[in-house]
N, C-alpha and C. Protein backbone atom coordinates (compact mmCIF):
# COMPACT_ATOMS: atom_id res chain seq x y z
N UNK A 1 208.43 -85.01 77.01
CA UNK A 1 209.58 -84.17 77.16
C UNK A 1 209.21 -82.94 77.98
N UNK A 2 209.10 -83.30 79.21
CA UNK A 2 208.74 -81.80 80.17
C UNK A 2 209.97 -80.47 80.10
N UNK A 3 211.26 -80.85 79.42
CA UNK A 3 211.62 -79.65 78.91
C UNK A 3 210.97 -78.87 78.04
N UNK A 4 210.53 -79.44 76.89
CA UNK A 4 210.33 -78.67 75.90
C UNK A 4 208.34 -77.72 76.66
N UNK A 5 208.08 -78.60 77.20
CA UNK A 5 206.60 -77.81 77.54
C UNK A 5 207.25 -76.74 78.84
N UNK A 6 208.09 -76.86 79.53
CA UNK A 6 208.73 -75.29 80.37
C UNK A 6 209.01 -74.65 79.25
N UNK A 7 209.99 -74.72 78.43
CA UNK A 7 210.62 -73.56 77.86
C UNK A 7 209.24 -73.25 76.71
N UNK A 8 207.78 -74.13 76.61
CA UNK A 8 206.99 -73.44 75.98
C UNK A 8 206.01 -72.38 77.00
N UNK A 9 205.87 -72.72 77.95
CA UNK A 9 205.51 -72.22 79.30
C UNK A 9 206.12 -71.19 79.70
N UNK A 10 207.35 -71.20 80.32
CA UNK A 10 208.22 -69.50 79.68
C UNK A 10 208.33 -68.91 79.04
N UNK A 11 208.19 -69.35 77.80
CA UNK A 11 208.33 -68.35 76.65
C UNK A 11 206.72 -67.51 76.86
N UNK A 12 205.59 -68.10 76.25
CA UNK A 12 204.37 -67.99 76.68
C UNK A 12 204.40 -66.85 77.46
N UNK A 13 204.67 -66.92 78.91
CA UNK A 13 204.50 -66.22 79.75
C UNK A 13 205.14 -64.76 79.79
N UNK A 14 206.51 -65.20 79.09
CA UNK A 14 207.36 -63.92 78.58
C UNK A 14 206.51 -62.68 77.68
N UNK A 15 206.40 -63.75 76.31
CA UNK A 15 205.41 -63.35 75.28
C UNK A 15 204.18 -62.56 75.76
N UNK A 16 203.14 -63.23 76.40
CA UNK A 16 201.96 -62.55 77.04
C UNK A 16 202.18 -61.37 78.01
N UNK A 17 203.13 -61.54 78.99
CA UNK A 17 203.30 -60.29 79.73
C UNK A 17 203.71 -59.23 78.75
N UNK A 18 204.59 -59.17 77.69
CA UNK A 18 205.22 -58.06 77.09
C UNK A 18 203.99 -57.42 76.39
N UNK A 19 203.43 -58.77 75.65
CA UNK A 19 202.19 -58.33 75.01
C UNK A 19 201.01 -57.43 75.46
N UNK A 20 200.51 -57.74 76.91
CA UNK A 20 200.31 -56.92 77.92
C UNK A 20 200.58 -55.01 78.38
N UNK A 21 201.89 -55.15 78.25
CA UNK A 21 202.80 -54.35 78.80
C UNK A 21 203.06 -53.36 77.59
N UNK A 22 203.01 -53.29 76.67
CA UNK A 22 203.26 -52.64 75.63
C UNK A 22 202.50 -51.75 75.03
N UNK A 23 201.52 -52.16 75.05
CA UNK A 23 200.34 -50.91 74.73
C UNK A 23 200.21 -49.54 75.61
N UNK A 24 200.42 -50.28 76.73
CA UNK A 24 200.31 -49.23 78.29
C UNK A 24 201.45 -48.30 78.17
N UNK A 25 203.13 -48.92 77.84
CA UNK A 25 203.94 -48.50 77.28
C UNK A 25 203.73 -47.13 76.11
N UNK A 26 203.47 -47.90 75.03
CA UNK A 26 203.22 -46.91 74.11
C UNK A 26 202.51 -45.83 74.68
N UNK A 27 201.25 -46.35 75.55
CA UNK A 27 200.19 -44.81 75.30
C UNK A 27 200.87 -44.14 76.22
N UNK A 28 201.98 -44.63 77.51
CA UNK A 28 202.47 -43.41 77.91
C UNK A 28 203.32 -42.55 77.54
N UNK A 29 203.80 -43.45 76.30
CA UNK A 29 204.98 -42.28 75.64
C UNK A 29 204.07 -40.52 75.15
N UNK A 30 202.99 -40.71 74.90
CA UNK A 30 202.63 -39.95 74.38
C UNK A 30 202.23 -38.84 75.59
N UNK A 31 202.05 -39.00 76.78
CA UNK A 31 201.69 -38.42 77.47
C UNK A 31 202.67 -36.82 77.91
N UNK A 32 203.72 -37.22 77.79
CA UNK A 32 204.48 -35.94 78.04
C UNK A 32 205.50 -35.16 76.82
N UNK A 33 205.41 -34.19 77.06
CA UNK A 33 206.22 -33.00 76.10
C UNK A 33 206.93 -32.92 75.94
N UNK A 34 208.17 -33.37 76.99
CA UNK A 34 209.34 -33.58 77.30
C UNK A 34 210.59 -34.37 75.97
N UNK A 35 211.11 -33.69 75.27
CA UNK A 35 211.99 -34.16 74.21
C UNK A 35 212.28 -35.75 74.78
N UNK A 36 213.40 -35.14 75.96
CA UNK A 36 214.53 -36.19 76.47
C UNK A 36 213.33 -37.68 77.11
N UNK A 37 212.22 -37.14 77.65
CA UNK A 37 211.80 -38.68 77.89
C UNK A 37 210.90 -39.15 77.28
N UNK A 38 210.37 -38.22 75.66
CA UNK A 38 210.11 -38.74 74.97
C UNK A 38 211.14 -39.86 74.18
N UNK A 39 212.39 -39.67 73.58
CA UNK A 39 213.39 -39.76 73.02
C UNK A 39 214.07 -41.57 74.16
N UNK A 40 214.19 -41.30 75.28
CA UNK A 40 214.22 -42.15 75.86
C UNK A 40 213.18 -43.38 76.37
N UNK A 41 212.20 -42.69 76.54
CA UNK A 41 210.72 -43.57 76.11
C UNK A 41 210.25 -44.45 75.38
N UNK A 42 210.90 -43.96 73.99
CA UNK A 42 210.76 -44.45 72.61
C UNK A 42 211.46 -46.21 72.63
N UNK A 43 212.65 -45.59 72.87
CA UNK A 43 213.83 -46.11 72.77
C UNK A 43 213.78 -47.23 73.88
N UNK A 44 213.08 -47.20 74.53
CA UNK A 44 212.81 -48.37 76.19
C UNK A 44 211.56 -49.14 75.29
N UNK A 45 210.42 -48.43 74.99
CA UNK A 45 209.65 -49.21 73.98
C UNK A 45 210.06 -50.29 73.11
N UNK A 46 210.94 -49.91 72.14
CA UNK A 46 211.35 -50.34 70.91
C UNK A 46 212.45 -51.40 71.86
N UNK A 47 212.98 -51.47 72.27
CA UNK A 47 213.83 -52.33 73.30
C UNK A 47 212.69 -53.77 73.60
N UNK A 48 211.86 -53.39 74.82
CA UNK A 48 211.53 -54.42 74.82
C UNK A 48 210.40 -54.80 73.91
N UNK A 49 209.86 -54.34 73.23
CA UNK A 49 209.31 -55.03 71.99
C UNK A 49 210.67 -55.97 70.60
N UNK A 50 211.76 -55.09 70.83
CA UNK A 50 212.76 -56.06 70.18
C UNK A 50 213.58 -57.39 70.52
N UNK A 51 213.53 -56.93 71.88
CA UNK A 51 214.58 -57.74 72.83
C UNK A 51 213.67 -58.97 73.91
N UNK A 52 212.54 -58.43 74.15
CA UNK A 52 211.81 -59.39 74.92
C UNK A 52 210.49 -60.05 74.26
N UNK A 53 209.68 -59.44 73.53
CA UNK A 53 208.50 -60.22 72.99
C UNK A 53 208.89 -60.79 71.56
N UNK A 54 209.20 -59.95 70.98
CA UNK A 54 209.52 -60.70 70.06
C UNK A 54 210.62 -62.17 70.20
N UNK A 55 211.69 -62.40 70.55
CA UNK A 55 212.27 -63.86 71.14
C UNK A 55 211.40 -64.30 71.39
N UNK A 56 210.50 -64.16 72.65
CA UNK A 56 209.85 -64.76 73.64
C UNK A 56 208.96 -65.19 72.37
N UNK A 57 208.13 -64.56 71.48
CA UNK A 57 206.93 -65.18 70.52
C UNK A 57 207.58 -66.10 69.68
N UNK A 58 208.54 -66.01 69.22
CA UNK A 58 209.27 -66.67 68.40
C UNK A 58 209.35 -68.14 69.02
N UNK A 59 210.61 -68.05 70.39
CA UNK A 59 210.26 -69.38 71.05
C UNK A 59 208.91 -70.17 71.47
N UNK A 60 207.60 -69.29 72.46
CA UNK A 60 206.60 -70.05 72.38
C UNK A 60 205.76 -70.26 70.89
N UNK A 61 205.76 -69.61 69.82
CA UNK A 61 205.38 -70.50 68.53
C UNK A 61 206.39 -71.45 68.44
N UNK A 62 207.75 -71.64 68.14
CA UNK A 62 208.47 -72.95 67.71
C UNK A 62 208.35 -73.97 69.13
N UNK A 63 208.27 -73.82 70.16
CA UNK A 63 208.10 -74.75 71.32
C UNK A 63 206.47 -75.51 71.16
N UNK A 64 206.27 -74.44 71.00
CA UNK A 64 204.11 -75.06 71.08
C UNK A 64 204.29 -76.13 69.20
N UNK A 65 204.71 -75.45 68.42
CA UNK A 65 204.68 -76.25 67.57
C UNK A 65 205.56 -77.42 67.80
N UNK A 66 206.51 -77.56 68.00
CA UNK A 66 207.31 -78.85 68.62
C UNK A 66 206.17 -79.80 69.33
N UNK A 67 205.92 -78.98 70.28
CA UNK A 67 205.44 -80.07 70.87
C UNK A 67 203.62 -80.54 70.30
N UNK A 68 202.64 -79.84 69.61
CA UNK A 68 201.69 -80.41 68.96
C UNK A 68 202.28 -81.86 67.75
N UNK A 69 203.16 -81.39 67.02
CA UNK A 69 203.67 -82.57 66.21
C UNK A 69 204.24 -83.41 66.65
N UNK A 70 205.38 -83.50 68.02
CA UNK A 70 205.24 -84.67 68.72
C UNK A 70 205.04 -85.41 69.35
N UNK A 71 203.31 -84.75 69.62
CA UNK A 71 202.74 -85.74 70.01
C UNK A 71 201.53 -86.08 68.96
N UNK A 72 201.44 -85.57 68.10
CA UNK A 72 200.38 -86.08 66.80
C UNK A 72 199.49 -85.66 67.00
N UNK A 73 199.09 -84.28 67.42
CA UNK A 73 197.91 -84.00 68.18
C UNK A 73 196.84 -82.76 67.16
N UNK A 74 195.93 -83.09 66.68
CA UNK A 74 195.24 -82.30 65.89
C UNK A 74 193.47 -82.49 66.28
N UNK A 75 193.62 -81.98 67.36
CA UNK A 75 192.10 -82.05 68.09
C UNK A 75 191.48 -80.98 67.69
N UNK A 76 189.94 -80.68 67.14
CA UNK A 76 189.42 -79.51 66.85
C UNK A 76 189.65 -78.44 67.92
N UNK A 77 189.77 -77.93 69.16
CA UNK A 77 190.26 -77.41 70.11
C UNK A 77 191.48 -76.84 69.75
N UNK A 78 192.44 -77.71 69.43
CA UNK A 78 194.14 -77.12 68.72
C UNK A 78 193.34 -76.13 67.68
N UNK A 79 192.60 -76.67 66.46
CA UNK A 79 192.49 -75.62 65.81
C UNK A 79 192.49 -73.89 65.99
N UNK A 80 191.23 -74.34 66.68
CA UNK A 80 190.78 -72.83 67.51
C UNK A 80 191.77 -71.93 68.27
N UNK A 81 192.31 -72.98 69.20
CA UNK A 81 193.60 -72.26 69.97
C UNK A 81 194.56 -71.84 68.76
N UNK A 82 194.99 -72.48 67.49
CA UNK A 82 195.79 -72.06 67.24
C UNK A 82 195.55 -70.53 66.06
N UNK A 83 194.17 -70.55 66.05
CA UNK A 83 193.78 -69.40 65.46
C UNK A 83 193.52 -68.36 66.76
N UNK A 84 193.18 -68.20 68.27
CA UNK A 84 193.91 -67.28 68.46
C UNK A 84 194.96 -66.94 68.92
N UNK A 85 195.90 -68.27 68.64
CA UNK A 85 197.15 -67.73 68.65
C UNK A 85 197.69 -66.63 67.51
N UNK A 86 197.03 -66.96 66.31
CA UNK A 86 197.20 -66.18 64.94
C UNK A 86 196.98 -64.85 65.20
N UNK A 87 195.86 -64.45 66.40
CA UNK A 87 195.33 -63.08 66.44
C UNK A 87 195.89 -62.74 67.81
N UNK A 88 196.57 -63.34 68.02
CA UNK A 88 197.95 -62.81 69.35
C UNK A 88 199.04 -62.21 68.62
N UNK A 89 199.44 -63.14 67.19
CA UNK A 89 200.70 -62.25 66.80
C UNK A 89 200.02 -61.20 65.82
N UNK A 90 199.49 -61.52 65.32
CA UNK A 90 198.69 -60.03 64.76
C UNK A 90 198.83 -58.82 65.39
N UNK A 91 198.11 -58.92 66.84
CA UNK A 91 198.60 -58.02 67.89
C UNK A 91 199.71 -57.36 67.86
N UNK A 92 200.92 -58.40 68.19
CA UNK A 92 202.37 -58.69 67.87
C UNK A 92 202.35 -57.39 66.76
N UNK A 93 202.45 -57.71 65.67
CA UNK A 93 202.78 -57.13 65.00
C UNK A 93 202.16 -55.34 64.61
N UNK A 94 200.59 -55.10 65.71
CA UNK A 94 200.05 -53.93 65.48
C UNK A 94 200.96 -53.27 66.77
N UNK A 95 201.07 -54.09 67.87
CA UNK A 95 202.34 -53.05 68.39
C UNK A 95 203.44 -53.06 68.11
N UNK A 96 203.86 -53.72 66.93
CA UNK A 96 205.31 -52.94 66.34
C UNK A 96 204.88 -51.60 65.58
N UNK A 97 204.29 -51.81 64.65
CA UNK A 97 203.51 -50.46 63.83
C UNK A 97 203.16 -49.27 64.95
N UNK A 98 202.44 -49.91 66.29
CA UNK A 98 202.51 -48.49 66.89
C UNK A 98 203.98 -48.01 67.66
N UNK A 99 204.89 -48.98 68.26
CA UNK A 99 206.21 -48.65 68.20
C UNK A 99 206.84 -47.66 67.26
N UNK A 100 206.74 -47.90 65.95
CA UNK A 100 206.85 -47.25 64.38
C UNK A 100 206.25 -45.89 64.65
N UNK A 101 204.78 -45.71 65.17
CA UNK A 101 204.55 -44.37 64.84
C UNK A 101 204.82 -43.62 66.16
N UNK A 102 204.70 -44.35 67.21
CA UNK A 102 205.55 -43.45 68.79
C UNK A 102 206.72 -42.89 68.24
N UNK A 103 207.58 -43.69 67.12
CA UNK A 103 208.84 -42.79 67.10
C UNK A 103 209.19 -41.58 66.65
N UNK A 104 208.16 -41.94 65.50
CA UNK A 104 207.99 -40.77 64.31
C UNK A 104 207.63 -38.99 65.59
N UNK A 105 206.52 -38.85 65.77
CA UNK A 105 205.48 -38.10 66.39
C UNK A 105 204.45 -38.80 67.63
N UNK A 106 204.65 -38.38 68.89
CA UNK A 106 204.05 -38.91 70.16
C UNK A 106 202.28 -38.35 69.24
N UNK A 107 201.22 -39.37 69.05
CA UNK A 107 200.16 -38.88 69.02
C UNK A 107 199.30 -38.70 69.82
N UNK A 108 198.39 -37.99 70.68
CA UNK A 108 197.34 -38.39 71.83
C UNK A 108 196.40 -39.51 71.22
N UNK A 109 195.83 -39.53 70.34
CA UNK A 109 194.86 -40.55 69.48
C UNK A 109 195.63 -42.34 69.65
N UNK A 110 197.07 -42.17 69.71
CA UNK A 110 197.39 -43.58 69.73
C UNK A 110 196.73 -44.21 71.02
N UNK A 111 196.60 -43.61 71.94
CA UNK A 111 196.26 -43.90 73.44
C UNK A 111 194.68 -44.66 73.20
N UNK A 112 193.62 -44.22 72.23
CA UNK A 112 192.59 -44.64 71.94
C UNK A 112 192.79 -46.17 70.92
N UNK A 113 194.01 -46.80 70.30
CA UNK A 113 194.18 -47.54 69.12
C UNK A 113 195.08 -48.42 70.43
N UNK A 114 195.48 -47.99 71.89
CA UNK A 114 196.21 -48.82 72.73
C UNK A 114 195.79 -49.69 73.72
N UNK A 115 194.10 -48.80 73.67
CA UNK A 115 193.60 -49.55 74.75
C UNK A 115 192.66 -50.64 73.83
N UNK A 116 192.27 -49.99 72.89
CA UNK A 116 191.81 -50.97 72.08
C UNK A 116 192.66 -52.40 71.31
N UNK A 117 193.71 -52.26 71.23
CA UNK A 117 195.01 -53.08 71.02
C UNK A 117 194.58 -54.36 72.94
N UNK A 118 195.21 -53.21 73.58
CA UNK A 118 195.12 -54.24 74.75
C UNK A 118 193.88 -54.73 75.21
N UNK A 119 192.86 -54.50 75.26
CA UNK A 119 191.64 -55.04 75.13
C UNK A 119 191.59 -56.50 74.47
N UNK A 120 191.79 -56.27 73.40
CA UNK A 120 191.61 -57.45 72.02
C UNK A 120 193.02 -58.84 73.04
N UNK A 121 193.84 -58.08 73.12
CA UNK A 121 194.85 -59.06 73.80
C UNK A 121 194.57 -59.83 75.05
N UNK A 122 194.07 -58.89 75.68
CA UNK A 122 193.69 -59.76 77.08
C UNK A 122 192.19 -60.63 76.23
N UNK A 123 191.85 -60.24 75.87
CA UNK A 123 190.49 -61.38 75.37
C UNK A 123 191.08 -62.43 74.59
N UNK A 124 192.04 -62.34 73.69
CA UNK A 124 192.84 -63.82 73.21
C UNK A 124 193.40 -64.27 73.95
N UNK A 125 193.83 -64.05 74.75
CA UNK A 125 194.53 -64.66 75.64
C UNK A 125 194.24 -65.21 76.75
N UNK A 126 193.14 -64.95 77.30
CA UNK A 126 191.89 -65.35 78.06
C UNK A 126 191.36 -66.39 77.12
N UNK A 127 191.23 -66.49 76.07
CA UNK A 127 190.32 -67.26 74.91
C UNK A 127 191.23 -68.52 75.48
N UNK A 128 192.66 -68.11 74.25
CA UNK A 128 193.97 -69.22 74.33
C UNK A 128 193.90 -70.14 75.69
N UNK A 129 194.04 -69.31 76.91
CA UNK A 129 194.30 -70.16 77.90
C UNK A 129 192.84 -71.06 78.67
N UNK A 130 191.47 -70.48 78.06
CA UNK A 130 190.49 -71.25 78.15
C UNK A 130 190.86 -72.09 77.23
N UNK A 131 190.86 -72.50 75.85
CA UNK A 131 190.97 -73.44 75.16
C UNK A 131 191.70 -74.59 75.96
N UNK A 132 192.69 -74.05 75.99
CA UNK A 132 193.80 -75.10 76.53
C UNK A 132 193.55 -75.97 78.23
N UNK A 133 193.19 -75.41 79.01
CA UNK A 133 192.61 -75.99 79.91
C UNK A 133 191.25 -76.50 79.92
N UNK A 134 190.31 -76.50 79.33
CA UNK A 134 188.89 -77.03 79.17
C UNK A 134 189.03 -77.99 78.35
N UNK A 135 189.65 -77.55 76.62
CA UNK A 135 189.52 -78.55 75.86
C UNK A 135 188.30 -79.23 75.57
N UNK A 136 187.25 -77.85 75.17
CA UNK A 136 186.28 -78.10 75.09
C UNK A 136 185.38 -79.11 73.96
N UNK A 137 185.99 -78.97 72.86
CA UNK A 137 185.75 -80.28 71.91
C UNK A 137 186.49 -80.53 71.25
């Protein structure tokens, strides 16, 4: 079903860019003093962390799972990939929490918890997409 592997392939791609994009996001909210583009900053944050990664993760987990079960596929490789997929939404979910505290109070310190956030992401995700093309055992 080469539908269902595009719309897991888009989603994916959706998912990972936002995932990407969000940390960089956050740490610039903090950068300026400015009420109004703090306030608007926030609010562009919390947007596409609501409106774009999150869908987008939602669809590539239910698409990727679709398609491992129909094709019966439980290769030690799936395992692995699918544990760091586990520590992709983890991610997922530490930039909602920093979304959460951008709103509260812009901190300078988040900028140190963002790059370290995006760090960890580009290395799962680098992991994920080695798994999946090597298919190493």
């Amino acid at each position: 079903m080469p539908l269902l592997k595009l719309l897991h392939l888009t989603a994916l791609i959706c998912w990972c860019g936002a995932l990407m994009y969000l940390p960089a996001m956050i740490a610039a909210g903090t950068r300026s003093s400015d009420d109004l583009f703090y306030r608007d900053h926030a609010h562009l944050t919390r947007m596409v962390f609501t409106l774009v990664a999150t869908p987008a993760a939602l669809l590539a987990i239910g698409s990727g799972t679709a398609l491992f079960l129909r094709d019966a596929l439980f290769d030690p490789w799936l395992i692995v990939k699918l544990t760091t997929v586990a520590g992709m939404v983890i991610c997922h979910a530490l930039c909602g929490v920093l979304v959460l505290r951008i709103e509260r109070v812009p901190e300078p310190s988040l900028r140190r918890d963002c790059l370290l956030i995006g760090l960890l992401i580009a290395s799962l995700i680098s992991a994920t997409l080695w798994l999946v093309l090597a298919k190493p055992f």
